[in-house]
PDB file of N, CA and C in Angstrom:
ATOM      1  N   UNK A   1     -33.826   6.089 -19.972  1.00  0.00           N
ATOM      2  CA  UNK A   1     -33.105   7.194 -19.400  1.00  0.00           C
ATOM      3  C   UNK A   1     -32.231   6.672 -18.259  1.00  0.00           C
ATOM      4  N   UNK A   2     -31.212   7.195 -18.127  1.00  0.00           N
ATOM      5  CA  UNK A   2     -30.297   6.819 -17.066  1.00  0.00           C
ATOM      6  C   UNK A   2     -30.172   8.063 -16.091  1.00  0.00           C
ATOM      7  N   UNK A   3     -30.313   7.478 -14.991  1.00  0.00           N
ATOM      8  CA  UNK A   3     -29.671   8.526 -13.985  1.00  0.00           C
ATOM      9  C   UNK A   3     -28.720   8.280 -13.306  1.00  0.00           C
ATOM     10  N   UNK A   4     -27.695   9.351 -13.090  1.00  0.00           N
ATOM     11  CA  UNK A   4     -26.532   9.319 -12.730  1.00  0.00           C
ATOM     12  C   UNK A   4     -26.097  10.044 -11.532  1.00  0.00           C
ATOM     13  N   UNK A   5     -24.939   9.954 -10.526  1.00  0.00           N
ATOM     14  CA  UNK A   5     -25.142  10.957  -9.473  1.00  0.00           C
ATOM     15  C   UNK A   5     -23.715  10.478  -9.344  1.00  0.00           C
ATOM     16  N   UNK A   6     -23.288  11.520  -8.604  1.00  0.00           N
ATOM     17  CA  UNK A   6     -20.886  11.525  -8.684  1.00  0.00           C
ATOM     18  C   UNK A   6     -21.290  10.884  -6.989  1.00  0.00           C
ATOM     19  N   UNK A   7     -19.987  10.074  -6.858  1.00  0.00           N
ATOM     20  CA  UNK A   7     -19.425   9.462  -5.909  1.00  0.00           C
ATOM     21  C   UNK A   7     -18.383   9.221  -5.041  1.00  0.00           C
ATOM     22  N   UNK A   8     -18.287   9.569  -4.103  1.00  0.00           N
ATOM     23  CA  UNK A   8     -16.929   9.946  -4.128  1.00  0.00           C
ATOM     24  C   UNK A   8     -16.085   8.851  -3.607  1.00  0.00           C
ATOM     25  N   UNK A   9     -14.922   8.468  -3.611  1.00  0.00           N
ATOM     26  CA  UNK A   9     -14.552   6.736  -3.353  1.00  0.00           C
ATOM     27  C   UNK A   9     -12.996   7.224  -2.546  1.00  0.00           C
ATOM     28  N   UNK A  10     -12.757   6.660  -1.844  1.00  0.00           N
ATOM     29  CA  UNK A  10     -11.428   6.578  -0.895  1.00  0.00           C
ATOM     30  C   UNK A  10     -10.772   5.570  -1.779  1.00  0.00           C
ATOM     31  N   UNK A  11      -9.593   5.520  -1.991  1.00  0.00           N
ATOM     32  CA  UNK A  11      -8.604   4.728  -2.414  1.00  0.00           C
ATOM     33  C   UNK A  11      -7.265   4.864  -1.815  1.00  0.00           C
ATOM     34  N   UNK A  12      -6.650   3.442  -1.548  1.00  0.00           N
ATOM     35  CA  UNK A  12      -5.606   3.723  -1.328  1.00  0.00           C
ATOM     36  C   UNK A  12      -4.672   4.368  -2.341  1.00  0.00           C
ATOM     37  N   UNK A  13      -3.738   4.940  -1.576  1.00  0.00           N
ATOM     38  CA  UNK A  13      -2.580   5.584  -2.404  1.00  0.00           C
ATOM     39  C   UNK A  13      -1.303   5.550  -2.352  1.00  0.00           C
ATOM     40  N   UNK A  14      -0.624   4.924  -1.019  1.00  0.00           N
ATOM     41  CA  UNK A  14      -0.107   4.916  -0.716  1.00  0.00           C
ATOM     42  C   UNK A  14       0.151   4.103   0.778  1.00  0.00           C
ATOM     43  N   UNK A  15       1.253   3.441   1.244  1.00  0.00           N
ATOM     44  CA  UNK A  15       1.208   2.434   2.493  1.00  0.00           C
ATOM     45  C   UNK A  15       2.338   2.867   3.213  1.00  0.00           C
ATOM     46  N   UNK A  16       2.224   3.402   4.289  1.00  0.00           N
ATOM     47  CA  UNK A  16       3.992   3.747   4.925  1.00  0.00           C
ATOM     48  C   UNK A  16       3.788   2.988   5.700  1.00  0.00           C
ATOM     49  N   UNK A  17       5.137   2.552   6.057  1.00  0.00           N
ATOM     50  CA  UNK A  17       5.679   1.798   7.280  1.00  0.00           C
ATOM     51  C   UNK A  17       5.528   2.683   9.050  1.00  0.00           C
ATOM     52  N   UNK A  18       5.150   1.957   9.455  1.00  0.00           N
ATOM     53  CA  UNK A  18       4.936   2.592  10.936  1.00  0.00           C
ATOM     54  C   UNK A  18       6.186   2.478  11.862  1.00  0.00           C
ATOM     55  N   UNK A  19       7.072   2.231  11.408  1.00  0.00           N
ATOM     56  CA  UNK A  19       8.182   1.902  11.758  1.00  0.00           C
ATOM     57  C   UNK A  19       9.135   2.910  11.104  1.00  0.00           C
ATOM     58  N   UNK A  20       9.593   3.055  10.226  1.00  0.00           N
ATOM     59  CA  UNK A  20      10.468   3.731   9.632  1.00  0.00           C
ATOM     60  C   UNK A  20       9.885   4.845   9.160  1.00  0.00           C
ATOM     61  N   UNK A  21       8.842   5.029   8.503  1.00  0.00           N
ATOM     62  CA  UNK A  21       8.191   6.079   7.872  1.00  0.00           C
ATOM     63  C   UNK A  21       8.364   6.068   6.036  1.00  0.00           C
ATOM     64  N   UNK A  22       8.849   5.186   6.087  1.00  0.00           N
ATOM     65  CA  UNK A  22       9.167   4.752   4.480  1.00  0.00           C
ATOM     66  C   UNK A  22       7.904   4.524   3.463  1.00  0.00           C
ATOM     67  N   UNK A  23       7.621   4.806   2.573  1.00  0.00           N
ATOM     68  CA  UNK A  23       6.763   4.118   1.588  1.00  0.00           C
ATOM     69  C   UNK A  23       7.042   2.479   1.005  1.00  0.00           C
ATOM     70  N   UNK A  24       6.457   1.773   1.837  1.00  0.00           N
ATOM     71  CA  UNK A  24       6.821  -0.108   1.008  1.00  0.00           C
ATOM     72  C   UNK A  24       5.998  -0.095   0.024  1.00  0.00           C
ATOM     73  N   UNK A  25       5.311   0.997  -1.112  1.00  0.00           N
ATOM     74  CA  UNK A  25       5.034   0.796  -2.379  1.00  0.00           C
ATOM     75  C   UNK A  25       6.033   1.635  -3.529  1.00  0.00           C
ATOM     76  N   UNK A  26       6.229   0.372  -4.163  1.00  0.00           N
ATOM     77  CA  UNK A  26       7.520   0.839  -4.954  1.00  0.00           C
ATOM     78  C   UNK A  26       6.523   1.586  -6.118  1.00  0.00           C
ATOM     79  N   UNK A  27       7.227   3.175  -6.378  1.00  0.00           N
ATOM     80  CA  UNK A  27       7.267   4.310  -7.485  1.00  0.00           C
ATOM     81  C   UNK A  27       6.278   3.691  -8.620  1.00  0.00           C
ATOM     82  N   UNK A  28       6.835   2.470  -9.078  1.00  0.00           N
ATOM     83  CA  UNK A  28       6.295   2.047 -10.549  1.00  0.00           C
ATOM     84  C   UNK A  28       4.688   1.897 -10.361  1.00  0.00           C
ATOM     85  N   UNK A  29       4.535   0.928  -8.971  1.00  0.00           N
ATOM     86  CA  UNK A  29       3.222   0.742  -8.772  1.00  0.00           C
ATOM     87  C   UNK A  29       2.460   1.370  -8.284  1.00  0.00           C
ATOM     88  N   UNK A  30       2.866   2.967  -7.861  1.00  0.00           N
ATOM     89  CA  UNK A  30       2.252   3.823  -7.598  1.00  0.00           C
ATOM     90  C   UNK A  30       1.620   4.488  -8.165  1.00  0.00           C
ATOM     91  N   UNK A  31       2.427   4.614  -9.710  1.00  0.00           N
ATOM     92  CA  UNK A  31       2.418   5.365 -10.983  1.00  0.00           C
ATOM     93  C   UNK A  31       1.143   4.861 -11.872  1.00  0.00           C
ATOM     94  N   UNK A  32       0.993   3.569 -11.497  1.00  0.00           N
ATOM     95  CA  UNK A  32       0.518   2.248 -12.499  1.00  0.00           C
ATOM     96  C   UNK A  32      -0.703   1.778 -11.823  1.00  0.00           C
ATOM     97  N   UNK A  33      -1.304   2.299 -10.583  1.00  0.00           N
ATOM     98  CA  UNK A  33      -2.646   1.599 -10.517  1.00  0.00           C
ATOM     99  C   UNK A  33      -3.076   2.184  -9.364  1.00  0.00           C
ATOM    100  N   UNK A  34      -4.708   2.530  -9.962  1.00  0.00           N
ATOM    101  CA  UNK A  34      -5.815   3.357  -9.365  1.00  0.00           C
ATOM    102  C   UNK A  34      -5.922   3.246  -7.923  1.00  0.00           C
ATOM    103  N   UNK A  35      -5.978   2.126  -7.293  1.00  0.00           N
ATOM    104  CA  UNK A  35      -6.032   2.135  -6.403  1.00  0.00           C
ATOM    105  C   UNK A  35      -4.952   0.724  -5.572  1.00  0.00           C
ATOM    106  N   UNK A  36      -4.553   1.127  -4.492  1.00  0.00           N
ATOM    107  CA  UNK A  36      -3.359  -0.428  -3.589  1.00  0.00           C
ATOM    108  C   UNK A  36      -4.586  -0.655  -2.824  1.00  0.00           C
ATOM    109  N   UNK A  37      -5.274  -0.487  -2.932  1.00  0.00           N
ATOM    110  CA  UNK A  37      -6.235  -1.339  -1.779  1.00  0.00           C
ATOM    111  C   UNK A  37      -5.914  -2.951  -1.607  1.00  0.00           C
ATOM    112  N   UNK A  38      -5.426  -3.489  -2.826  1.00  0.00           N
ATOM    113  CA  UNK A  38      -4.845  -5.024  -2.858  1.00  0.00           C
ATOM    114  C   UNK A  38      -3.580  -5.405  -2.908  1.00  0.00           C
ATOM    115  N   UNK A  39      -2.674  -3.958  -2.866  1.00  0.00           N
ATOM    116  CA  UNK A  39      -1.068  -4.544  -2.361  1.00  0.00           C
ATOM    117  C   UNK A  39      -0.586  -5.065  -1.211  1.00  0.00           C
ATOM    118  N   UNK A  40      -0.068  -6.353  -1.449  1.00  0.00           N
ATOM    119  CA  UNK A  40       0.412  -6.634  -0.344  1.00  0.00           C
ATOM    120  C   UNK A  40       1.819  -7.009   0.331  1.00  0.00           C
ATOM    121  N   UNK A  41       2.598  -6.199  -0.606  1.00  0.00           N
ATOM    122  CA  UNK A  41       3.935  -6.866  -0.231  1.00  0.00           C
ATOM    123  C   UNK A  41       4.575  -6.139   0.748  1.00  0.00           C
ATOM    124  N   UNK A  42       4.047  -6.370   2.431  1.00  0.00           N
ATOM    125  CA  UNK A  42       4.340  -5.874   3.057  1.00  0.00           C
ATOM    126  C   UNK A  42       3.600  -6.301   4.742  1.00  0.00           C
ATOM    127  N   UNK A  43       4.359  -6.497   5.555  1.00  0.00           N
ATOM    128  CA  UNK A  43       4.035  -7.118   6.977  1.00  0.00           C
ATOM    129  C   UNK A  43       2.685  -6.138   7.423  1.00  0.00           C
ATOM    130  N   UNK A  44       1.933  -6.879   8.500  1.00  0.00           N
ATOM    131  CA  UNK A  44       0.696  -6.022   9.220  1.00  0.00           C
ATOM    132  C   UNK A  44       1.098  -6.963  10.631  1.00  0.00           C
ATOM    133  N   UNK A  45       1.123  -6.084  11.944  1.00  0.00           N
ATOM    134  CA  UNK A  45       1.389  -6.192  12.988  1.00  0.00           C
ATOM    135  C   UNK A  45      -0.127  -6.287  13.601  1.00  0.00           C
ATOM    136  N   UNK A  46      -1.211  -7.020  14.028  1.00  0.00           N
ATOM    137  CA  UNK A  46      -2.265  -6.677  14.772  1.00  0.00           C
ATOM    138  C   UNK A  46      -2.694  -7.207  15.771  1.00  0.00           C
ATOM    139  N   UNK A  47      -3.311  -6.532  16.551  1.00  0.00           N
ATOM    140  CA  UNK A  47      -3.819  -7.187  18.415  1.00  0.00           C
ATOM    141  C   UNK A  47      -4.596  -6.400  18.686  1.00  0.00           C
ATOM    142  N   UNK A  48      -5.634  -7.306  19.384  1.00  0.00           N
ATOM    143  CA  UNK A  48      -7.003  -7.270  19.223  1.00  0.00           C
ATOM    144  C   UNK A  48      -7.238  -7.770  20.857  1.00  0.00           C
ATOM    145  N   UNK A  49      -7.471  -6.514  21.851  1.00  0.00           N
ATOM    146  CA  UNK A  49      -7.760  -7.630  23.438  1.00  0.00           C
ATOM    147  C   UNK A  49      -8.876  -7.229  23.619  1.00  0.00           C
ATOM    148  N   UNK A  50      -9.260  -8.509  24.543  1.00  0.00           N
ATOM    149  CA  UNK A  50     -10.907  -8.936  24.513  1.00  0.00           C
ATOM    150  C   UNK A  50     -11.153  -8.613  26.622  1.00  0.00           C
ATOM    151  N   UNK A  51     -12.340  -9.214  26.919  1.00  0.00           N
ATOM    152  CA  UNK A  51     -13.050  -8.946  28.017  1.00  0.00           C
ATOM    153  C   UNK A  51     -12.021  -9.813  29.358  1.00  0.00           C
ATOM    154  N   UNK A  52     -11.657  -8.680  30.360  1.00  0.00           N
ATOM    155  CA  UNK A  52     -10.635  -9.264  31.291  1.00  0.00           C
ATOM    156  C   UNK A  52      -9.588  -8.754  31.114  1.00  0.00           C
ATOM    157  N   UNK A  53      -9.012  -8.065  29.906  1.00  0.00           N
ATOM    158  CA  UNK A  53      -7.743  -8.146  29.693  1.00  0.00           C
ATOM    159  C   UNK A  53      -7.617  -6.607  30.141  1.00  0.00           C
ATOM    160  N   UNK A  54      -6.413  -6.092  30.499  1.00  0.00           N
ATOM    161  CA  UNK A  54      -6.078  -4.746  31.201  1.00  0.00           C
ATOM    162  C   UNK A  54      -6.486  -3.876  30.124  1.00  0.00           C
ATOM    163  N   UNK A  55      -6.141  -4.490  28.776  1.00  0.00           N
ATOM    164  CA  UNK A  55      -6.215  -3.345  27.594  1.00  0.00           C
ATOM    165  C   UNK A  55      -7.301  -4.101  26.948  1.00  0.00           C
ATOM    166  N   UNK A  56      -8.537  -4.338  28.077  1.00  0.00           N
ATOM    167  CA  UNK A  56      -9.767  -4.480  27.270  1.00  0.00           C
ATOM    168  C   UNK A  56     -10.255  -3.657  26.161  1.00  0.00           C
ATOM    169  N   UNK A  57     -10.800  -3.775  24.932  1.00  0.00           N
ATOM    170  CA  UNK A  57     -11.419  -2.611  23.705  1.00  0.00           C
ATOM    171  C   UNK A  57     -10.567  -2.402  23.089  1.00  0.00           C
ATOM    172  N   UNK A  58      -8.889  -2.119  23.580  1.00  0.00           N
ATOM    173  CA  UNK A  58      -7.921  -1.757  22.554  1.00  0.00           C
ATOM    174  C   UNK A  58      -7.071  -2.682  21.381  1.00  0.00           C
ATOM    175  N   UNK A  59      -7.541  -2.070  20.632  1.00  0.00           N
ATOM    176  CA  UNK A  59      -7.010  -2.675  19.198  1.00  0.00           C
ATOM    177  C   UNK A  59      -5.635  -1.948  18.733  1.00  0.00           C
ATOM    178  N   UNK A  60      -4.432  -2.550  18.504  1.00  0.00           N
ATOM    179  CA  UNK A  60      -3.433  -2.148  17.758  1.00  0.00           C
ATOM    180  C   UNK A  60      -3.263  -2.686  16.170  1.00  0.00           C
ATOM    181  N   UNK A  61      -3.129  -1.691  15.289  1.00  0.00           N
ATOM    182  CA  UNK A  61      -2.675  -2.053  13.440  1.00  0.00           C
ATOM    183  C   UNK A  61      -1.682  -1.416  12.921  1.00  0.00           C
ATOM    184  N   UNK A  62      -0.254  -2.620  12.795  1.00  0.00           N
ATOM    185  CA  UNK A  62       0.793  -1.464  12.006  1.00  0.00           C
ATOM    186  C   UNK A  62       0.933  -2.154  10.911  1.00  0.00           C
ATOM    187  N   UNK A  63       1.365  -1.318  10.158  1.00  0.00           N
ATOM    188  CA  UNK A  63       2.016  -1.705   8.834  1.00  0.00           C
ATOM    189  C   UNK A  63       3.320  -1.346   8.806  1.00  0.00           C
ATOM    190  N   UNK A  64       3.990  -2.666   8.248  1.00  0.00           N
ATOM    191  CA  UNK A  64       5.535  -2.845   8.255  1.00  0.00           C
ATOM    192  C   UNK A  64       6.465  -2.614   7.423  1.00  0.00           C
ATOM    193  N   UNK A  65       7.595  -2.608   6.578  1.00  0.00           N
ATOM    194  CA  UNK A  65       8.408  -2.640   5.663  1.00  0.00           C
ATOM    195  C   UNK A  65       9.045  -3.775   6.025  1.00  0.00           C
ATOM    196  N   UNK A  66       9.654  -4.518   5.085  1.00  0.00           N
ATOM    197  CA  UNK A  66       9.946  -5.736   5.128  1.00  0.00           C
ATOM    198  C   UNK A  66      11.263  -5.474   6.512  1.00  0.00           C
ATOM    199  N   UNK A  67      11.680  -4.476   5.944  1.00  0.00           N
ATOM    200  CA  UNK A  67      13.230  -4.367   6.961  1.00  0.00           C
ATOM    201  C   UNK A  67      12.861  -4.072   8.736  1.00  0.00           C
ATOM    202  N   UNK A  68      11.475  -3.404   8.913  1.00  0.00           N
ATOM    203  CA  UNK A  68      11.076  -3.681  10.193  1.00  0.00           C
ATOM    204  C   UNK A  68      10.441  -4.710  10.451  1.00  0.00           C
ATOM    205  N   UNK A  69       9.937  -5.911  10.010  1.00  0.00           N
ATOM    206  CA  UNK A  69       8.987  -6.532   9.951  1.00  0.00           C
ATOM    207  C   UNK A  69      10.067  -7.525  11.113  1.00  0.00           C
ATOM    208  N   UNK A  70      10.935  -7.580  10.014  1.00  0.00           N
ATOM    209  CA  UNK A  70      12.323  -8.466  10.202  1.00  0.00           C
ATOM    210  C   UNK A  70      13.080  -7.863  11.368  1.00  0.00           C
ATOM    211  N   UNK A  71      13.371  -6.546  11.755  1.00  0.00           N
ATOM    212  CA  UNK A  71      14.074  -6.401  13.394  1.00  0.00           C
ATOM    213  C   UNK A  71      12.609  -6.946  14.135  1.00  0.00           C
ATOM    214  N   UNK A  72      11.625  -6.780  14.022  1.00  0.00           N
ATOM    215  CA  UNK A  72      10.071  -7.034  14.887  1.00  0.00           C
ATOM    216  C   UNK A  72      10.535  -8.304  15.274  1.00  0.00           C
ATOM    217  N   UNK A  73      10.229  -9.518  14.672  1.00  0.00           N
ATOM    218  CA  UNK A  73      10.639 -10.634  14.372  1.00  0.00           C
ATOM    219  C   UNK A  73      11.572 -11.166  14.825  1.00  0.00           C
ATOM    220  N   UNK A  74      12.830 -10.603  14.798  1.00  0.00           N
ATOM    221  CA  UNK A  74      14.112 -10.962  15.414  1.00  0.00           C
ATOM    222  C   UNK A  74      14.329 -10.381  16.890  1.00  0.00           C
ATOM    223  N   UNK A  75      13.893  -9.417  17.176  1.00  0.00           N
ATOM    224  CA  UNK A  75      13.526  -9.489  18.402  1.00  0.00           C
ATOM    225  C   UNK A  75      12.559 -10.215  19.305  1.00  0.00           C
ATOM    226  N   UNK A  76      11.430 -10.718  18.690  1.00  0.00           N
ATOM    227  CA  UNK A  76      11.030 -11.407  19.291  1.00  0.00           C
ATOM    228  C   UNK A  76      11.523 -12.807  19.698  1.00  0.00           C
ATOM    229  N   UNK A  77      12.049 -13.224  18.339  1.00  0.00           N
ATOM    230  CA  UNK A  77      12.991 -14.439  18.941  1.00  0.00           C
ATOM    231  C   UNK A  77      13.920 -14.548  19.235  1.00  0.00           C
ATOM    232  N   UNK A  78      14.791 -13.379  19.779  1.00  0.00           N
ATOM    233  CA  UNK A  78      15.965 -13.267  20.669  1.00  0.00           C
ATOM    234  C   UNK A  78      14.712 -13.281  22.338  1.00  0.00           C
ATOM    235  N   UNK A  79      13.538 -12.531  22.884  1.00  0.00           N
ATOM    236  CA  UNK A  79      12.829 -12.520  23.638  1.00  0.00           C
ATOM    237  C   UNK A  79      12.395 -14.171  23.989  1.00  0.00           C
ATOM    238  N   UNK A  80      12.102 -14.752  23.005  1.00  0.00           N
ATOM    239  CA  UNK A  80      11.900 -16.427  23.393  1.00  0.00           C
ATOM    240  C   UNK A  80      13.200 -17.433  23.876  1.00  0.00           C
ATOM    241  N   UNK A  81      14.288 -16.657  23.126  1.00  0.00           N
ATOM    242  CA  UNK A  81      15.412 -17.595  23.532  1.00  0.00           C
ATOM    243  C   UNK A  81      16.252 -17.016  25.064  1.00  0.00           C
ATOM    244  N   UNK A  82      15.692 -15.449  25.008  1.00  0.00           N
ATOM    245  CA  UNK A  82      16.123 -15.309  26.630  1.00  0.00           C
ATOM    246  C   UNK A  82      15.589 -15.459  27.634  1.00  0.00           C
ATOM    247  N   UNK A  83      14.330 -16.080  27.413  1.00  0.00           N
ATOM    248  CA  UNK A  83      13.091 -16.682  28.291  1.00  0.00           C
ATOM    249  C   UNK A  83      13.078 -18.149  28.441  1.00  0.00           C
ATOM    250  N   UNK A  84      14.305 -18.853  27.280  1.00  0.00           N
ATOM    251  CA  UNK A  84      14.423 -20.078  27.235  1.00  0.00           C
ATOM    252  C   UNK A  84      13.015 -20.916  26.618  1.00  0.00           C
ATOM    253  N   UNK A  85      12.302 -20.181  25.816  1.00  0.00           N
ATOM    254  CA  UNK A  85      11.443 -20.707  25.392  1.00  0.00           C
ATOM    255  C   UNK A  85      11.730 -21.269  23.443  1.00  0.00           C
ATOM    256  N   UNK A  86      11.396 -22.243  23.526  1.00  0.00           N
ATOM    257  CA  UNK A  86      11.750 -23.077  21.848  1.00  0.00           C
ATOM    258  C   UNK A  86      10.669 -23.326  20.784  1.00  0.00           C
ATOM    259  N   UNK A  87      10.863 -23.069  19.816  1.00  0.00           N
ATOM    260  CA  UNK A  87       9.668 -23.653  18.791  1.00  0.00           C
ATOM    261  C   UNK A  87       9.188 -24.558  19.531  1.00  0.00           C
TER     262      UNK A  87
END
C-alpha cells in the first residue's frame, strides 16, 4: 500500500530585474519549464556585512538584467578611474 499526502512546492516563475523592472526570462523559457530555479542568464549584485561594520547584520540581493548589470559595472569603473585607482 502506498501512502500519499499533496505538497505544496514554491517554484520559481519568473526573475525581474531590480533595476529596471524588466523580466530577464525570455517568454519561450517561461512557457517551457516548470520551474527557473536554475536560470541563470542574468547578473546577482550581493553584500553581506559582518561584526564592526556600521551596517552590521545587513545583507543586500539584487538581481540584474544584463543592461543594468552593465551601467552597475561601468559606473563602478568610471568610480575607480576617478579615484585614480587601476586594475
Amino acid at each position: 500500500m502506498k501512502k500519499t499526502a499533496s505538497k505544496i512546492t514554491e517554484v520559481v516563475i519568473d526573475i525581474i530585474c531590480d533595476g529596471c523592472g524588466a523580466s530577464v526570462v525570455p517568454d519561450f523559457q517561461k512557457a517551457h519549464r516548470e520551474s527557473l530555479d536554475n536560470f541563470n542568464e542574468f547578473g546577482v549584485l550581493c553584500a553581506s556585512y559582518g561584526y564592526g561594520s556600521s551596517q552590521d547584520g545587513h545583507t543586500h540581493k539584487f538581481d540584474l538584467c544584463e543592461k543594468c548589470f552593465e551601467k552597475l559595472t561601468n559606473t563602478v569603473t568610471q568610480l575607480r578611474l576617478d579615484n585614480g585607482l587601476t586594475d
